[in-house]
C-alpha atoms as a PDB file:
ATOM      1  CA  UNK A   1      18.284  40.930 -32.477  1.00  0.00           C
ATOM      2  CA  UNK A   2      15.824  42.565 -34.721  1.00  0.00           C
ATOM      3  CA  UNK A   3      16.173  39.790 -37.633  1.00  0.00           C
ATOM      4  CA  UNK A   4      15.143  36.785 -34.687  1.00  0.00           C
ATOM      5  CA  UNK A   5      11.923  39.442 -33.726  1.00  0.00           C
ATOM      6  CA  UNK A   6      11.284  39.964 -37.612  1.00  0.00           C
ATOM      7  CA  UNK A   7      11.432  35.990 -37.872  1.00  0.00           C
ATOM      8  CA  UNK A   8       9.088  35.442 -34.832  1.00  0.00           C
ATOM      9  CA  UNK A   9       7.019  38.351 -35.823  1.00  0.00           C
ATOM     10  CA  UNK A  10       6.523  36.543 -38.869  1.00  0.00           C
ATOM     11  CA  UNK A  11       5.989  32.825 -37.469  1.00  0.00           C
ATOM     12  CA  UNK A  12       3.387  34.177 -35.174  1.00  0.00           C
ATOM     13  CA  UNK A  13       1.180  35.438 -38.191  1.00  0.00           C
ATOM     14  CA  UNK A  14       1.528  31.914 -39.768  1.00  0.00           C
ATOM     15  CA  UNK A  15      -2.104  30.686 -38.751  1.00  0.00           C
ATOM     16  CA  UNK A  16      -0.859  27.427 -38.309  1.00  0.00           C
ATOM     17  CA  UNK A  17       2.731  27.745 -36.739  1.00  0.00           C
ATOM     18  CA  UNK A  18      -0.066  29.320 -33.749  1.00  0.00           C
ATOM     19  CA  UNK A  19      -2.029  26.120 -33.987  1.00  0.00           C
ATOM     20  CA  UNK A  20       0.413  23.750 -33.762  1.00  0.00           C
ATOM     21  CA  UNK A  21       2.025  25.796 -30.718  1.00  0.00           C
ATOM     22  CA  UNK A  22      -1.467  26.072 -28.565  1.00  0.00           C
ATOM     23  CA  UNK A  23      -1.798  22.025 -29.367  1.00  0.00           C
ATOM     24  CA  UNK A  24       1.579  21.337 -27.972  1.00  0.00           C
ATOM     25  CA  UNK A  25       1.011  24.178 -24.910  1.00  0.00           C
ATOM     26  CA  UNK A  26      -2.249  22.280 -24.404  1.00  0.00           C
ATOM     27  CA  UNK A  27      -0.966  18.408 -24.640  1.00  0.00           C
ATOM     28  CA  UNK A  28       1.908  19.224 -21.787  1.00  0.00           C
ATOM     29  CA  UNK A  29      -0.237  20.863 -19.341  1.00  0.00           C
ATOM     30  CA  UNK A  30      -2.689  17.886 -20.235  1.00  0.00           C
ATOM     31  CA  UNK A  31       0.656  15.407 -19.165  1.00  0.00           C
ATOM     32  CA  UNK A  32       1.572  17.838 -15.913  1.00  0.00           C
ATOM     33  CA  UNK A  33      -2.227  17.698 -14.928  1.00  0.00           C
ATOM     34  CA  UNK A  34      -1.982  13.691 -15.626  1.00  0.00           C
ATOM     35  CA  UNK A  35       0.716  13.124 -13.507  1.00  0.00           C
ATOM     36  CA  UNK A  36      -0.101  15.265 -10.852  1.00  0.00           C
ATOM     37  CA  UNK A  37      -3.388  13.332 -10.567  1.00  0.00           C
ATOM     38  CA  UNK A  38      -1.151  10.006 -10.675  1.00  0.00           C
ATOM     39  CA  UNK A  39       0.910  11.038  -7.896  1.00  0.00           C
ATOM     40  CA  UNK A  40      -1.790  12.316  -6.087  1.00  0.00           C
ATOM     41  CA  UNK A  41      -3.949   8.800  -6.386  1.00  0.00           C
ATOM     42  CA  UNK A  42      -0.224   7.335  -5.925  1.00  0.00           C
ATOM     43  CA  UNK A  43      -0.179   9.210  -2.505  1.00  0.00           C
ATOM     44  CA  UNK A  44      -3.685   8.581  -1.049  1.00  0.00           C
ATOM     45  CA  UNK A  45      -3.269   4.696  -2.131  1.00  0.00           C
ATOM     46  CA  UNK A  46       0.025   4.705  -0.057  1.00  0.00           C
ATOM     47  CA  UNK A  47      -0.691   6.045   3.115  1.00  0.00           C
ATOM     48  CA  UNK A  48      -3.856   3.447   2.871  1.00  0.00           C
ATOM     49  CA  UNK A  49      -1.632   0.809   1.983  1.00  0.00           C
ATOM     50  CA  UNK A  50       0.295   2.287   4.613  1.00  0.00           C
ATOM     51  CA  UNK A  51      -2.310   2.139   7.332  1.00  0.00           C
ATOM     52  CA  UNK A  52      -3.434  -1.444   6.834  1.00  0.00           C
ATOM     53  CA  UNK A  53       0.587  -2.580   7.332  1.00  0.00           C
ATOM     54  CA  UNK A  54       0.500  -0.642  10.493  1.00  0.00           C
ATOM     55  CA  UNK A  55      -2.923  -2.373  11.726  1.00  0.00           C
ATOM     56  CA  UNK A  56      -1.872  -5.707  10.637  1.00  0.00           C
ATOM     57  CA  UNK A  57       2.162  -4.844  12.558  1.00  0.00           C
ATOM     58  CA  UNK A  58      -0.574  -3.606  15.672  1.00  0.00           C
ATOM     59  CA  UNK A  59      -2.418  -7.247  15.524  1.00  0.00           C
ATOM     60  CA  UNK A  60       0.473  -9.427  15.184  1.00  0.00           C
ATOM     61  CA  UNK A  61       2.186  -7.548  17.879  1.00  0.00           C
ATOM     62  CA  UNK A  62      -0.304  -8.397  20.150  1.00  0.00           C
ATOM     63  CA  UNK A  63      -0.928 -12.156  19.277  1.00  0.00           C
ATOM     64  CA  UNK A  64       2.731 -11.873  20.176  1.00  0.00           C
ATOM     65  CA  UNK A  65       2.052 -10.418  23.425  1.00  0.00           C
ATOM     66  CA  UNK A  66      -0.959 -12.888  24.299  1.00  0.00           C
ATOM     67  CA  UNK A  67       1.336 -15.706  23.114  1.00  0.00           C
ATOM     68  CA  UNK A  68       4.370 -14.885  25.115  1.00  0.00           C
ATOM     69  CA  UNK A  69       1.785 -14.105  28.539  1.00  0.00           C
ATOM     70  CA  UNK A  70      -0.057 -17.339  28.106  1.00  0.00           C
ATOM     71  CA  UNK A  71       2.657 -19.778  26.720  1.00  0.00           C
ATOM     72  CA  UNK A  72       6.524 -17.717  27.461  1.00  0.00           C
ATOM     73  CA  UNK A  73       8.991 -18.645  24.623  1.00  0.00           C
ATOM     74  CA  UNK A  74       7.037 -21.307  23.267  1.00  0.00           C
ATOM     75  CA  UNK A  75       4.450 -19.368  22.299  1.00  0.00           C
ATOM     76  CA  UNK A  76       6.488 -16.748  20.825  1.00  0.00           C
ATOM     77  CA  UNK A  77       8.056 -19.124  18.556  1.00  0.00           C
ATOM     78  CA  UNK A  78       5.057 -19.208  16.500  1.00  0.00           C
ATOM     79  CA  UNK A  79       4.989 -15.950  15.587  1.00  0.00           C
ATOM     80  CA  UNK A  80       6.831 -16.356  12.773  1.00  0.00           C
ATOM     81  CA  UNK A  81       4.076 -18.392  10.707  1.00  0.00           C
ATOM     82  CA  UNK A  82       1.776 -15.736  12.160  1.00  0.00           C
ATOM     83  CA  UNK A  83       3.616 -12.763  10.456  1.00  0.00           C
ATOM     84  CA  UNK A  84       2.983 -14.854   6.761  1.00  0.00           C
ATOM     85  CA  UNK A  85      -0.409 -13.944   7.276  1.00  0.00           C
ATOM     86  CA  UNK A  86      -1.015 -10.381   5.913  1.00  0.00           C
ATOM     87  CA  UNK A  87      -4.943 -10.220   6.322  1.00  0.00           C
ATOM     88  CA  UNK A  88      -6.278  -8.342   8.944  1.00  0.00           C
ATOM     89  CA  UNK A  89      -9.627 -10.121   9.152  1.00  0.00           C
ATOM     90  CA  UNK A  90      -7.354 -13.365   9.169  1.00  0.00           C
ATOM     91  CA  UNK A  91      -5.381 -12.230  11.633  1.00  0.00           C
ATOM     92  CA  UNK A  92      -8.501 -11.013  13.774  1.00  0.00           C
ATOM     93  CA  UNK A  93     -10.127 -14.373  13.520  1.00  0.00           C
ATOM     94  CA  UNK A  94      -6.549 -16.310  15.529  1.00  0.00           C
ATOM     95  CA  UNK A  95      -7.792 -14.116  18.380  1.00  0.00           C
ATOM     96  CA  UNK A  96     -10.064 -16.474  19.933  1.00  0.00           C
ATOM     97  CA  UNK A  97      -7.654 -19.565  19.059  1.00  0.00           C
ATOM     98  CA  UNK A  98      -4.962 -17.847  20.799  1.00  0.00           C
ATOM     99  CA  UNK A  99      -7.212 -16.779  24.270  1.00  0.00           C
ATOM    100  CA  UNK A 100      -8.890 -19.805  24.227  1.00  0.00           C
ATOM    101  CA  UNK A 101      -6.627 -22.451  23.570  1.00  0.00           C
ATOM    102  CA  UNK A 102      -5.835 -24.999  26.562  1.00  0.00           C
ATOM    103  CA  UNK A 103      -2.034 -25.595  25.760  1.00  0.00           C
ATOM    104  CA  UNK A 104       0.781 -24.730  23.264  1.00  0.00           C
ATOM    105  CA  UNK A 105       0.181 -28.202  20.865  1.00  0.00           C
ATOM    106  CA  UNK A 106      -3.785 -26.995  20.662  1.00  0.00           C
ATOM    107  CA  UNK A 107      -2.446 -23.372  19.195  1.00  0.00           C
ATOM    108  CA  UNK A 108      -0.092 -25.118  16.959  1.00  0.00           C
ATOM    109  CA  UNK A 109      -2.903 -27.840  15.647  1.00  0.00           C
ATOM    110  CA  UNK A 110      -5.317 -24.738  15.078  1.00  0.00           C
ATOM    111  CA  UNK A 111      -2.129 -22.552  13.682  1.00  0.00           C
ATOM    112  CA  UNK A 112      -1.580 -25.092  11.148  1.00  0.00           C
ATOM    113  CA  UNK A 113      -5.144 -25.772  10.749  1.00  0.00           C
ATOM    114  CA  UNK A 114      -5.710 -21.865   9.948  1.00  0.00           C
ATOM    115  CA  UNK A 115      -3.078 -21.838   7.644  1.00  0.00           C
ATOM    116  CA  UNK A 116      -3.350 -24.890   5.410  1.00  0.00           C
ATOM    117  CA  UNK A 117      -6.927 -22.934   4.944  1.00  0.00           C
ATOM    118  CA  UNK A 118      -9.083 -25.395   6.915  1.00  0.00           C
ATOM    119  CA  UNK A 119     -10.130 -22.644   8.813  1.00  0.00           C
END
């Protein structure tokens, strides 16, 4: 036991066995500081991520509702092209197509309209 304190006792004095030690203390809490900032930005830009999925979940669900109220089945059938639309603003804007439309094969024209981007 007293030879491995003797041999560290003796490493520690070497100038640049200390150098190369506070480097390498210094580059790993640089990395654990790194990715704790990664996993921090990682986190915030979920739950954002994870917010706009629930809002645009919230808006299709009630398209669905409006659809199924104003048209029954028919209308709900079309909620299937709805869900490929994963913009809120997009999904916003069918709002007024959906209250306003006079019949099912008006939704569908401006459906398909909206989604080949002519709208």
């Amino acid at each position: 036991m007293s030879q491995a304190t003797n041999n560290l006792a003796s490493l520690s004095s070497n100038s640049n066995f200390r150098q190369n030690i506070v480097e390498e203390s210094f580059k790993e809490l640089g990395r654990r500081i790194e990715r704790g900032a990664y996993y921090d930005k990682g986190r915030k830009d979920g739950k954002e991520e994870g917010k706009i999925e629930g809002k645009i979940e919230g808006e299709i669900e009630g398209l669905g509702l409006l659809l199924q109220v104003r048209f029954g089945e028919l209308g709900l059938q079309l909620i299937p092209k709805i869900r490929t639309i994963q913009d809120l603003d997009k999904l916003n804007s069918l709002l007024p197509l959906a209250m306003n439309a006079q019949n099912i094969q008006e939704l569908e024209h401006g459906l398909a309209s909206f989604l080949s981007g002519k709208k």
